[in-house]
Protein backbone atom coordinates (compact mmCIF):
# COMPACT_ATOMS: atom_id res chain seq x y z
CA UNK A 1 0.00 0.00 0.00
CA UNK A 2 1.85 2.76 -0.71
CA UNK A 3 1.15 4.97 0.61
CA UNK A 4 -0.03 3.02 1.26
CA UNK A 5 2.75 4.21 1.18
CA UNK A 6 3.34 5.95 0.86
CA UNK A 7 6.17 8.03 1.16
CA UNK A 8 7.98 8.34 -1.73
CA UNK A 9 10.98 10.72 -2.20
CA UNK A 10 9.60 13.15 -4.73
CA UNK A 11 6.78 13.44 -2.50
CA UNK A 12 7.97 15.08 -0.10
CA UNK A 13 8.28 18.10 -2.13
CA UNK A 14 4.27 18.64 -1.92
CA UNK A 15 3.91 17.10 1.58
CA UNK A 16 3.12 20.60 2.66
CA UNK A 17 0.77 20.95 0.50
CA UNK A 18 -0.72 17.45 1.74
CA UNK A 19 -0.68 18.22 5.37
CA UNK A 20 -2.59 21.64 4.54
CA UNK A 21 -5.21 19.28 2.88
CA UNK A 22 -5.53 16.86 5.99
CA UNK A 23 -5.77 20.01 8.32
CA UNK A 24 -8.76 21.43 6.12
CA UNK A 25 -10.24 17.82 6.17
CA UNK A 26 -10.23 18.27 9.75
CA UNK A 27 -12.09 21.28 9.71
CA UNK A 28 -14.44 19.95 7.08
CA UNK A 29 -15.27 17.03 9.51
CA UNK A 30 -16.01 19.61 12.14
CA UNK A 31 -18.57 21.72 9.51
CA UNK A 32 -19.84 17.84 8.84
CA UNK A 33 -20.70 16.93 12.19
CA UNK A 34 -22.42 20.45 13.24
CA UNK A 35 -24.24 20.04 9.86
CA UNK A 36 -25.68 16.81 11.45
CA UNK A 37 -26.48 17.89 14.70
CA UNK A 38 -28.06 20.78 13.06
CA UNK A 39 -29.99 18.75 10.51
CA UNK A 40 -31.26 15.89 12.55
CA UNK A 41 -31.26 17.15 16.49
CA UNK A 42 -34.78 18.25 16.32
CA UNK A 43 -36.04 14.90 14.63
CA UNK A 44 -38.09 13.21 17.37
CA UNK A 45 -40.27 11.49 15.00
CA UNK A 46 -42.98 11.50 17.61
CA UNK A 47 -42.32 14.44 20.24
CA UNK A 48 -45.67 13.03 21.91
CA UNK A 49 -44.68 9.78 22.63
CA UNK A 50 -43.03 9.61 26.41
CA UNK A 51 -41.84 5.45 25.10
CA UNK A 52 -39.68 7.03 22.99
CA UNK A 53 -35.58 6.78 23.40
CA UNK A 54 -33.94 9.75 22.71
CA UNK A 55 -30.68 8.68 24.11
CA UNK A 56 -27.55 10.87 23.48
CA UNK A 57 -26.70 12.85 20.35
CA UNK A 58 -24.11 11.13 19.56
CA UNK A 59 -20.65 10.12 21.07
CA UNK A 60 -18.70 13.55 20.07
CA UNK A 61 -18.13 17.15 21.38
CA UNK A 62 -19.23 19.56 18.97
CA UNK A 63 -15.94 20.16 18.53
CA UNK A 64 -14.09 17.65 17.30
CA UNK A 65 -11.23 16.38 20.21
CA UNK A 66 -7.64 17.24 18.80
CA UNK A 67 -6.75 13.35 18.77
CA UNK A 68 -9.76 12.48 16.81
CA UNK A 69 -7.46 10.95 13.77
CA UNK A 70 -10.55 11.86 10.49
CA UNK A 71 -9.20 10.26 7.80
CA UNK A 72 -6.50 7.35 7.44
CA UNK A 73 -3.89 7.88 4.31
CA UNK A 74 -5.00 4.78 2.46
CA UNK A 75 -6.02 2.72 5.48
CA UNK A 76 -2.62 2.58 6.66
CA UNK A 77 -5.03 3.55 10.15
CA UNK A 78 -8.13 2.79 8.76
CA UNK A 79 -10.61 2.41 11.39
CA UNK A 80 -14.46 0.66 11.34
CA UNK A 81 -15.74 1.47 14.92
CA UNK A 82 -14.87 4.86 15.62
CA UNK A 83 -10.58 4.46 15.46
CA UNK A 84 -10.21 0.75 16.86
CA UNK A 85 -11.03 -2.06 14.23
CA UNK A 86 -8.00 -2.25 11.04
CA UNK A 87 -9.87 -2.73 8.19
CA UNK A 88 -7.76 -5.49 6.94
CA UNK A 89 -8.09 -7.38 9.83
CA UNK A 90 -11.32 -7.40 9.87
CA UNK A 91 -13.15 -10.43 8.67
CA UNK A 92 -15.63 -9.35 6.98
CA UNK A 93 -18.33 -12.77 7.14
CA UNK A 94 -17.99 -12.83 10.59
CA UNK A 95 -18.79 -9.99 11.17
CA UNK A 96 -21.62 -9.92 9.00
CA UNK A 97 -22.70 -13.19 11.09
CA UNK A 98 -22.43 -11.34 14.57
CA UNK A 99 -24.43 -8.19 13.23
CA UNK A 100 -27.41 -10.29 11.81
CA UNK A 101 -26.98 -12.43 14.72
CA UNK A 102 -27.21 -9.69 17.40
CA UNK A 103 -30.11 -8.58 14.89
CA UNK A 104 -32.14 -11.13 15.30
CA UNK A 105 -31.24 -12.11 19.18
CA UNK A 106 -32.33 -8.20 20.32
CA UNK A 107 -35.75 -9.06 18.38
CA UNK A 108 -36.72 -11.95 20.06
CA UNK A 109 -35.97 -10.33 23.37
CA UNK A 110 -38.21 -7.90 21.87
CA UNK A 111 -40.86 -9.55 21.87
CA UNK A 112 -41.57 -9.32 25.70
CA UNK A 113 -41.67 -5.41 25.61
CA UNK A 114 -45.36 -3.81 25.00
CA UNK A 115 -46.42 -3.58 21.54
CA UNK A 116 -47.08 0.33 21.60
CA UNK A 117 -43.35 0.90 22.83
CA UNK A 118 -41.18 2.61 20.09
CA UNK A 119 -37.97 2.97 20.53
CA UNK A 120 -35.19 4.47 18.52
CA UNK A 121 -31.43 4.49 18.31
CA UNK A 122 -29.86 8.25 18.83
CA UNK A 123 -28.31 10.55 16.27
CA UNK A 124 -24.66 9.23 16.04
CA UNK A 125 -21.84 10.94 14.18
CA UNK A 126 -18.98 8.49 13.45
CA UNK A 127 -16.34 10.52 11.95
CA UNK A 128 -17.24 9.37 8.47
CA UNK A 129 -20.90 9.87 7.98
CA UNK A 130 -24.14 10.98 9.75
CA UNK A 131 -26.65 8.89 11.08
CA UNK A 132 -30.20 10.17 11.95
CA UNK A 133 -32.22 8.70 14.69
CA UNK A 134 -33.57 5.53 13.71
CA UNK A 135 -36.54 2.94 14.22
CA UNK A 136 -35.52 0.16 16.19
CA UNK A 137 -34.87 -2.55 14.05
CA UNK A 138 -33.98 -0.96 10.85
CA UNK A 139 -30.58 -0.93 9.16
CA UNK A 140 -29.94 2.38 7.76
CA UNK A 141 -27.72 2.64 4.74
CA UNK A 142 -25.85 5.26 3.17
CA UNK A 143 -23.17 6.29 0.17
CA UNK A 144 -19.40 5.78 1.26
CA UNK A 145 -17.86 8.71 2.37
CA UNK A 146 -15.61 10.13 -1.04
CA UNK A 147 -13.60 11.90 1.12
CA UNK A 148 -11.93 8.98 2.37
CA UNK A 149 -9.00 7.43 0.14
CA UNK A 150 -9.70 4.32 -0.97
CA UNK A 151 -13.41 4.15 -0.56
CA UNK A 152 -15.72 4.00 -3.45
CA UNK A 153 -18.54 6.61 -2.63
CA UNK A 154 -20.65 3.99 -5.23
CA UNK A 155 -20.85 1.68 -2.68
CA UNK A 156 -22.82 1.72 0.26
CA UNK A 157 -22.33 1.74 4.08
CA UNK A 158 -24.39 0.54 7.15
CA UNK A 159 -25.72 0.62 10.49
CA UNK A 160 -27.86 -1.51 12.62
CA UNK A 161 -30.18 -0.53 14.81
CA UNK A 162 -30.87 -3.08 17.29
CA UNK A 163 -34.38 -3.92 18.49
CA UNK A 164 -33.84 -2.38 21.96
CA UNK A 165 -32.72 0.70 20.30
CA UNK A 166 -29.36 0.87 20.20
CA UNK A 167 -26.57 0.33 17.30
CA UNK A 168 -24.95 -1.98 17.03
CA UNK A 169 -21.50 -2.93 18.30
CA UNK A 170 -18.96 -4.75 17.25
CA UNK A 171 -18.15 -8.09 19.03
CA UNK A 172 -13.91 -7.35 19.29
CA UNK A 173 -14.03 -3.76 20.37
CA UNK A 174 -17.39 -3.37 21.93
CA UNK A 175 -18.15 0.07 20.27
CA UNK A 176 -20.36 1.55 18.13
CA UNK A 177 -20.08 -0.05 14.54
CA UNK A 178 -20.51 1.28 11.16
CA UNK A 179 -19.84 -1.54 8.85
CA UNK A 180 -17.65 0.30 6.08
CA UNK A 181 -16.22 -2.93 5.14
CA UNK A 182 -18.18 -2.83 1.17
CA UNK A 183 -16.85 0.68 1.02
CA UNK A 184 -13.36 -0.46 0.43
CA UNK A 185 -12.26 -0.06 -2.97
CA UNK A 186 -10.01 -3.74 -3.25
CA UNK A 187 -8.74 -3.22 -6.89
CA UNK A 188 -7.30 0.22 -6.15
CA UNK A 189 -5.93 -1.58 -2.68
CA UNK A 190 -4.63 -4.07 -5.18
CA UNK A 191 -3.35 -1.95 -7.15
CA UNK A 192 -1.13 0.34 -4.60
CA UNK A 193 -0.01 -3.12 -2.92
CA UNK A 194 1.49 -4.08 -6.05
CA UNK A 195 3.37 -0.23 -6.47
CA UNK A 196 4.38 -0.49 -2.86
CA UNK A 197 5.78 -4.07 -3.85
CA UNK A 198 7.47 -2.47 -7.21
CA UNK A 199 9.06 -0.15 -4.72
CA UNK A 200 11.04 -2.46 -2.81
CA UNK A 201 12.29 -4.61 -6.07
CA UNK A 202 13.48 -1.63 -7.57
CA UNK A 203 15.45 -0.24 -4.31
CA UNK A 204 16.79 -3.84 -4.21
CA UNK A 205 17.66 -3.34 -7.82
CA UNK A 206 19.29 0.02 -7.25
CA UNK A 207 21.08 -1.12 -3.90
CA UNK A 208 23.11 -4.25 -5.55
CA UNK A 209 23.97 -1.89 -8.47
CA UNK A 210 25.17 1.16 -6.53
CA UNK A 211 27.01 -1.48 -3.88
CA UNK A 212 28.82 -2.69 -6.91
CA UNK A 213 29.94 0.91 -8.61
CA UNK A 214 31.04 1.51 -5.25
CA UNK A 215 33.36 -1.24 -4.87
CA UNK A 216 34.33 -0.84 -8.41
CA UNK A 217 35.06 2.76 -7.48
CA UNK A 218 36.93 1.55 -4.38
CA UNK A 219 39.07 -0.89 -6.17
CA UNK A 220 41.04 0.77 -8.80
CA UNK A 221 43.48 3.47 -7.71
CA UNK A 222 43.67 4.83 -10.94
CA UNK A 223 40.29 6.17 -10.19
CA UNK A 224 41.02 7.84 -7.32
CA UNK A 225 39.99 11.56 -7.10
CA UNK A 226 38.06 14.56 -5.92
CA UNK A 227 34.95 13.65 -8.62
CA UNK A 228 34.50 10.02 -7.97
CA UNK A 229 35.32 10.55 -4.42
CA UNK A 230 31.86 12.30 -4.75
CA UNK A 231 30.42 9.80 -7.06
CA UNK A 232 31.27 7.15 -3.81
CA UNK A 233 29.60 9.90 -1.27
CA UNK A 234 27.00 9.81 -3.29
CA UNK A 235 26.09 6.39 -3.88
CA UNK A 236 26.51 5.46 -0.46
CA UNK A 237 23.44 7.48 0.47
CA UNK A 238 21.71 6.59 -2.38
CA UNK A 239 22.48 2.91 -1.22
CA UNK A 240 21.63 3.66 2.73
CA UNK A 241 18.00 5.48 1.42
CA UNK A 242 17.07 2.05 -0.15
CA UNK A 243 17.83 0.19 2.31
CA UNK A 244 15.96 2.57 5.08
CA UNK A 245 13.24 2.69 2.08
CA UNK A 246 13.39 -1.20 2.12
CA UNK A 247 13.32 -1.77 6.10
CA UNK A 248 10.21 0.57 6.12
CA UNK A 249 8.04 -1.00 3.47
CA UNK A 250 8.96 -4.90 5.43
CA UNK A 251 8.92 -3.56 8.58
CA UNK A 252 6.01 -0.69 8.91
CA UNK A 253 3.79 -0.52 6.06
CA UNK A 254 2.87 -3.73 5.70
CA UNK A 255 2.73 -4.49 9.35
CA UNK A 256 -0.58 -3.20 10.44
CA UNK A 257 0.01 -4.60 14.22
CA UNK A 258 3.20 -2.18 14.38
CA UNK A 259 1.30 1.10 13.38
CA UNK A 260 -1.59 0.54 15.69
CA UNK A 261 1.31 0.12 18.70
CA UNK A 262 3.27 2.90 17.07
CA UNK A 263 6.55 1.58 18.89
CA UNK A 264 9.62 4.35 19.52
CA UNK A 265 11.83 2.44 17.24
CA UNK A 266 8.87 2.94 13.70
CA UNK A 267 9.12 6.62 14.11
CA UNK A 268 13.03 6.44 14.57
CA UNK A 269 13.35 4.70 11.02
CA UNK A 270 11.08 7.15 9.81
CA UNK A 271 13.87 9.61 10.85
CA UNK A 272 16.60 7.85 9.38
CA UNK A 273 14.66 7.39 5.68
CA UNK A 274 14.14 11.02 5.57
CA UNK A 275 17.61 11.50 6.94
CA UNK A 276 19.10 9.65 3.93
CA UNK A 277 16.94 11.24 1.81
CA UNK A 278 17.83 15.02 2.51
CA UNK A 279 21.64 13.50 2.69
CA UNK A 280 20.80 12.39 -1.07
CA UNK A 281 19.65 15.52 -2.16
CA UNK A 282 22.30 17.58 -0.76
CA UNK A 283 25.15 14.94 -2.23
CA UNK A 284 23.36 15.43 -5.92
CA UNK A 285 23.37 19.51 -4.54
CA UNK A 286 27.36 19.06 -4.57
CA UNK A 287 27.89 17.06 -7.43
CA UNK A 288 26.33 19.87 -9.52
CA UNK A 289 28.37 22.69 -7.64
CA UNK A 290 32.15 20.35 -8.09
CA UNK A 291 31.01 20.81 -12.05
CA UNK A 292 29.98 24.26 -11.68
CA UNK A 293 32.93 25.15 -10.20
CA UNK A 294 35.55 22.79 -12.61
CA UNK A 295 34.22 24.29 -15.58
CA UNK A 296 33.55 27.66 -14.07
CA UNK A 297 36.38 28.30 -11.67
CA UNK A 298 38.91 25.79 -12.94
CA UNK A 299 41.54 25.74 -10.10
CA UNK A 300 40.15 24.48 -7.04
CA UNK A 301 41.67 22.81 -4.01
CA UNK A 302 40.03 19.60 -3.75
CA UNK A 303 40.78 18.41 -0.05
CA UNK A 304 39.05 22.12 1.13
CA UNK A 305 36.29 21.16 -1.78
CA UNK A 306 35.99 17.94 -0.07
CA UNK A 307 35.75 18.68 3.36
CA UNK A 308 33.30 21.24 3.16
CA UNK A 309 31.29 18.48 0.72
CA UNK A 310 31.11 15.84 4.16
CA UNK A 311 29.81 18.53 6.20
CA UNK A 312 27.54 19.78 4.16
CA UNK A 313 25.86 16.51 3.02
CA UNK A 314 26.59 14.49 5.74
CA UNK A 315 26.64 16.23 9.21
CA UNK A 316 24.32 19.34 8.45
CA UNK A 317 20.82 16.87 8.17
CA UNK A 318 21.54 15.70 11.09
CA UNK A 319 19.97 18.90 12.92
CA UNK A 320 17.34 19.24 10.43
CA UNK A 321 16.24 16.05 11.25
CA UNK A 322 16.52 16.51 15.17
CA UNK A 323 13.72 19.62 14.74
CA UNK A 324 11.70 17.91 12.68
CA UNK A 325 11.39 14.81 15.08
CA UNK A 326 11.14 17.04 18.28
CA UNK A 327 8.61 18.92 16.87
CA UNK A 328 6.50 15.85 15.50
CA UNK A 329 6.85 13.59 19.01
CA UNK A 330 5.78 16.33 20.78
CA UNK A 331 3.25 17.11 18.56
CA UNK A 332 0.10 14.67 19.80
CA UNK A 333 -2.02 14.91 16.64
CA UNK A 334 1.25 13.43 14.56
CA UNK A 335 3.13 11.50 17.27
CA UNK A 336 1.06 8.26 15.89
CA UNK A 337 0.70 5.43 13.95
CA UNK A 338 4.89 5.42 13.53
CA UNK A 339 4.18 9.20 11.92
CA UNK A 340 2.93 7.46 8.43
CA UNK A 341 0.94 10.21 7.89
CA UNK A 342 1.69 13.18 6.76
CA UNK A 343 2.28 16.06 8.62
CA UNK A 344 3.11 19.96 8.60
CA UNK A 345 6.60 19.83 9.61
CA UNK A 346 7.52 17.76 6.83
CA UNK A 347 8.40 21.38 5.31
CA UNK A 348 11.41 21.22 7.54
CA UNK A 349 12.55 18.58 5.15
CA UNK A 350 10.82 19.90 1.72
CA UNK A 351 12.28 23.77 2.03
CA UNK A 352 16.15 22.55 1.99
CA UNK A 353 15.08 19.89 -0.75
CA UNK A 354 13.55 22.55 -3.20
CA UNK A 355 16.15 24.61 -2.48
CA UNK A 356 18.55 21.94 -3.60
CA UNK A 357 17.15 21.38 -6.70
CA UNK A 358 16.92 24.67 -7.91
CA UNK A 359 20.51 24.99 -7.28
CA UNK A 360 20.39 21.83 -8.75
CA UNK A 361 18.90 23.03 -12.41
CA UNK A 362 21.08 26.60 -12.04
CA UNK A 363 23.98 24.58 -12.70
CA UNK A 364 22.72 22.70 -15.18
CA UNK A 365 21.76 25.36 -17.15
CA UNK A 366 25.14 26.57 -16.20
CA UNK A 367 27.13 23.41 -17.45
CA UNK A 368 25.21 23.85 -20.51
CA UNK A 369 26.03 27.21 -21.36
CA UNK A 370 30.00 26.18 -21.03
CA UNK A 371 29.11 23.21 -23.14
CA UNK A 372 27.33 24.80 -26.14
CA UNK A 373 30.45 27.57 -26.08
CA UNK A 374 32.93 25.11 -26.33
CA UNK A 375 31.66 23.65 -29.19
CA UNK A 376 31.02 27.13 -30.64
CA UNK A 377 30.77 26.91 -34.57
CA UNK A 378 33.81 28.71 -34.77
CA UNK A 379 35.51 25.75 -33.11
CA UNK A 380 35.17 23.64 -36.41
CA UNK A 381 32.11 21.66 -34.55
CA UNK A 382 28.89 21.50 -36.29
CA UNK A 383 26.20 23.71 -34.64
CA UNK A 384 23.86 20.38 -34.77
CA UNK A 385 26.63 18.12 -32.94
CA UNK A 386 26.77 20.98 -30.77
CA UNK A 387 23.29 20.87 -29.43
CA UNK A 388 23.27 16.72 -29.64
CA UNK A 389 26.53 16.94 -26.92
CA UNK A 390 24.18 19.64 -25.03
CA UNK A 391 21.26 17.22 -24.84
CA UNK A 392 23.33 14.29 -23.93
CA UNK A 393 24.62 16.19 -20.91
CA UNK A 394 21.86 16.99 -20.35
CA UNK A 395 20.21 13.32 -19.69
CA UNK A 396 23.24 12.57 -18.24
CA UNK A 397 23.53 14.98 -15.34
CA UNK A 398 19.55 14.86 -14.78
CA UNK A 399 19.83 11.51 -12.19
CA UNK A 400 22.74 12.96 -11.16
CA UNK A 401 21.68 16.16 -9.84
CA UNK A 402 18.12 14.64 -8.95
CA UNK A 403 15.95 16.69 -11.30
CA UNK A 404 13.63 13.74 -12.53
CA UNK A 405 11.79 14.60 -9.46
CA UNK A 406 10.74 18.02 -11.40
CA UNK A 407 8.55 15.34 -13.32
CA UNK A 408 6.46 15.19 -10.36
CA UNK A 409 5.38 18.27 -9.30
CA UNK A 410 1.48 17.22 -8.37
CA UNK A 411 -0.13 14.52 -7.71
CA UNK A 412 -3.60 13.93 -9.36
CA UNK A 413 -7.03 13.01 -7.37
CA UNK A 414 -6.65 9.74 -6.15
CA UNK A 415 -8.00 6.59 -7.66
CA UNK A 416 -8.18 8.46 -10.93
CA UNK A 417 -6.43 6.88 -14.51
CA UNK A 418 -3.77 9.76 -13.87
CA UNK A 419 -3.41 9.10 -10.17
CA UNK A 420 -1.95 5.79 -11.78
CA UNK A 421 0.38 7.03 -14.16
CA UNK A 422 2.03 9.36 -11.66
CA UNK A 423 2.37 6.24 -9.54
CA UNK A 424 4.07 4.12 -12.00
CA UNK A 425 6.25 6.68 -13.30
CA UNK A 426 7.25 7.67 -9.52
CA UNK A 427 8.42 4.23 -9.01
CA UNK A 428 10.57 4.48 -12.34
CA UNK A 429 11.85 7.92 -11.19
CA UNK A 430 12.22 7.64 -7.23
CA UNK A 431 13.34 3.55 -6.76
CA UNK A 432 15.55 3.13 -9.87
CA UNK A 433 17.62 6.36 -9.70
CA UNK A 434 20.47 4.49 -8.26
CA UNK A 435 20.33 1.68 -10.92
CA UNK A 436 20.23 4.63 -13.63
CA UNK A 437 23.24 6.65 -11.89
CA UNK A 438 25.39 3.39 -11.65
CA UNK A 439 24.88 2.61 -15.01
CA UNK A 440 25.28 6.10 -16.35
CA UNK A 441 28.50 7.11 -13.87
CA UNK A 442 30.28 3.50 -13.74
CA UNK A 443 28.99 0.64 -15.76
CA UNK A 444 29.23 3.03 -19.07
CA UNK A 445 32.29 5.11 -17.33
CA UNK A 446 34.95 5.14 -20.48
CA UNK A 447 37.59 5.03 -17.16
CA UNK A 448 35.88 2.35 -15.57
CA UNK A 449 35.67 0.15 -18.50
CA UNK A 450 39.32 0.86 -19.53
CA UNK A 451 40.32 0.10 -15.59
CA UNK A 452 38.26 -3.12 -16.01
CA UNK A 453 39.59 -4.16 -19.31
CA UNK A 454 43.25 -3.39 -17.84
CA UNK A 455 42.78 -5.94 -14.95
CA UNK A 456 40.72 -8.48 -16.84
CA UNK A 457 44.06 -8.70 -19.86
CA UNK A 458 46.08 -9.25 -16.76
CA UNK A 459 44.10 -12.09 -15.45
CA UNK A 460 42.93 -13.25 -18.22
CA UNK A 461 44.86 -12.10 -21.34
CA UNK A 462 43.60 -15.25 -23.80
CA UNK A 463 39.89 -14.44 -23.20
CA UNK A 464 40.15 -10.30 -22.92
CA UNK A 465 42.04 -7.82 -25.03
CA UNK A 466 44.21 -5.12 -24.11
CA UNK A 467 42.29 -1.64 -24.26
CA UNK A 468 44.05 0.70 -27.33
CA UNK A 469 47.27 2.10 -26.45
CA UNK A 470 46.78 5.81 -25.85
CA UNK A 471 42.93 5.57 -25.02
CA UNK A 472 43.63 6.54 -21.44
CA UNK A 473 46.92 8.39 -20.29
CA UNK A 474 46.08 7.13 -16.34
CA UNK A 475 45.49 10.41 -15.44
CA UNK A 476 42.34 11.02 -17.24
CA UNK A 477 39.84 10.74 -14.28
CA UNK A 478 41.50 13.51 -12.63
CA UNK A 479 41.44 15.95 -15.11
CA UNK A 480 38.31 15.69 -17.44
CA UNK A 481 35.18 15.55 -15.91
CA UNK A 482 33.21 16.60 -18.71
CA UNK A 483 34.56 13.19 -20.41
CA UNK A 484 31.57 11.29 -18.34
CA UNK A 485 29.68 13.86 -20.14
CA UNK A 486 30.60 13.28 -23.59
CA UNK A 487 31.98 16.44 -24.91
């Protein structure tokens, strides 16, 4: 479920925007409720009649209690009694069974009471939908709720009321009951279970690649400076996010048990995937400003360059991340259900990612400008080959410097045929990123296939040729970075 799950990395560039919507749902549930208090308080059906139950109006404060959680992010939380039952653990015949049983159990206790007694069950407000005083005896049913992600408002919901006028509860919990259970939309649940499942094969895709440019990196002295030192900074984030992004899927999402305890240890890995993640960002953030300032600046002292790279990728999330999960735990509204939801202070993390990114495309616009003047007509190039080299860097950098993610500004409406398309394309975009850099910045590397090719003739010199003489003077990774760019 992915959002089930959802938390995706791109994501978290509109997760203000997300939390806004949750805290205006909120407010909409309040309007919802005082709408049915308003609407069905003075319906007594038969003022005259002293039999008749009035009972309380329902369960809730007029205003809404700051806990009150209104509506789960695709039944990650999802609740059938008021905030107690999970949906998917629910089964759904049984408790069919227990409702028509308890049905027909408070009518034949009925049947001792005087005939001219009428009783009713009160006006009840559930959180989801509002139901009206009822007849004793009647089950009442209404449209889903299309607020609610993953309902389908086509379908209908229900509510017994019991013979001795009052709803009906459920047999686990002992509360009030709607029975929501037809509301659930299964082949949109379906369909986000298999995303969230894509997910974690393409992280595990991503992780054995960028574990193998690393040690590939690693291995060969000959490519040994400043710019793959950054490459190997860089894909070792990349390679902690999927595993965090991995660990959380197993471990949280699909683990409804562990987000109804909401242990301390959910909400820590919930720190360290967005930890990685802003460590990502701000790694791609200095792999566009080492170009920027090669091509730019030219003579630059790489162990300053370096040092100031570690502390700005690796040690300056770490406070982010501290404010962000002080404010959330002591936050009781998000301090729940291992903080799957989205919340407000997820700006803390999306203001330092957008700002990363735009720095991001400056210097790609930047690298492009040097590019295109290099191969200035007047250099003997073509003016087409030119702009073919510009768009190749261009493709090229892109995973590097994160931008995909500009792909994915908004999200569409849920459940619609775009809402599915920006799903599979986020999973192309978000889990394979470090699959595409690997291949882009090692496997295809004209360095790291003439290092290979080097060893392999030494090892094996029947099976693999030498490389040309002359195609790499051994010093070639230290001086041309724009090489991996082909210009």
């Amino acid at each position: 479920m992915g959002t089930v799950a959802s938390d995706s990395v791109p994501e978290n560039v509109e997760t203000a925007t997300q939390s806004q919507t949750q805290d205006n749902l909120r407010i909409f549930l309040k309007h919802l409720y005082a709408e049915c208090v308003y609407r069905y308080q003075n319906d007594t059906y038969d003022a005259d009649d002293p039999s008749v139950s009035l009972g309380a109006a329902t369960d809730y404060d007029l205003d809404l209690p700051e806990s009150f959680s209104p509506v789960p992010r695709y039944l990650e939380d999802a609740v059938l009694n008021e905030g107690a039952i999970d949906m998917r653990n629910v089964d759904e015949e049984l408790a069919e069974k227990e409702e028509l049983m308890a049905t027909v159990l408070s009518a034949t206790m009925a049947t001792n009471q005087r005939p001219q007694q009428r009783l009713f069950c009160p006006l009840n407000f559930d959180g989801y939908l509002c139901w009206p005083r009822t007849p004793a005896g009647t089950v009442l049913s209404q449209y889903c709720p299309e607020f609610v992600e993953g309902f389908n408002s086509k379908f209908l919901a229900h509510k017994t009321c019991l013979e001795n006028g009052s709803w009906f509860r459920h047999p686990v919990s002992n509360q009030t009951w709607s029975n929501y259970t037809n509301c659930v939309d299964y082949e949109d649940l379906e369909f986000r279970q298999f995303i969230n499942e894509l997910y974690v094969k393409g992280y595990a895709l991503s992780l054995l690649a960028l574990l193998i440019s690393i040690i590939i990196f690693l291995g060969f002295k000959s490519l040994r400076c400043t710019r793959i030192r950054i490459h190997v900074h860089l894909f070792a984030s990349l390679a902690c996010t999927c595993v965090a992004w991995i660990l959380w899927y197993r471990l949280v999402v699909e683990r409804n048990e562990t987000i109804a305890e909401n242990p301390l240890w959910c909400s820590g890995l919930h720190l360290v995937v967005h930890y990685f993640m802003l460590v990502n960002y701000f790694w791609m953030f200095c792999e566009g400003l080492h170009l920027h300032l090669v091509l730019v600046v030219v003579f630059v002292k790489d162990t300053i360059v370096m040092r100031w790279f570690i502390v700005i990728s690796w040690l300056s999330p770490i406070p982010i991340a501290v404010v962000y999960g002080l404010a959330r735990h002591f936050t009781s509204p998000d301090n729940k259900h291992c903080w799957i939801n989205d919340s407000l202070y997820l700006w803390i993390f999306s203001v330092p990612i957008t700002l990363s990114l735009l720095a991001s495309f400056i210097f790609l616009i930047n690298v492009l400008r040097v590019i295109v003047r290099k191969l200035h007509p007047q250099s003997a190039q073509p003016a087409p080959l030119a702009i073919r080299k510009a768009v190749r860097a261009t493709i090229i950098l892109v995973p590097l410097f994160g931008l995909q993610h500009f792909l994915l500004p908004y999200r569409p409406d849920a459940g619609t045929r775009l809402d599915r398309f920006y799903q599979l394309l986020s999973v192309v975009l978000v889990s394979l990123q470090g699959l595409v850099v690997s291949f882009l910045f090692c496997f295809a590397n004209h360095d790291v296939t003439f290092a290979i090719r080097t060893l392999l003739n030494k090892w094996l010199p029947r099976l693999v040729t030498a490389p040309p003489a002359g195609s790499n003077t051994g010093q070639m990774a230290t001086t041309t970075p724009s090489r991996e760019l082909g210009v």
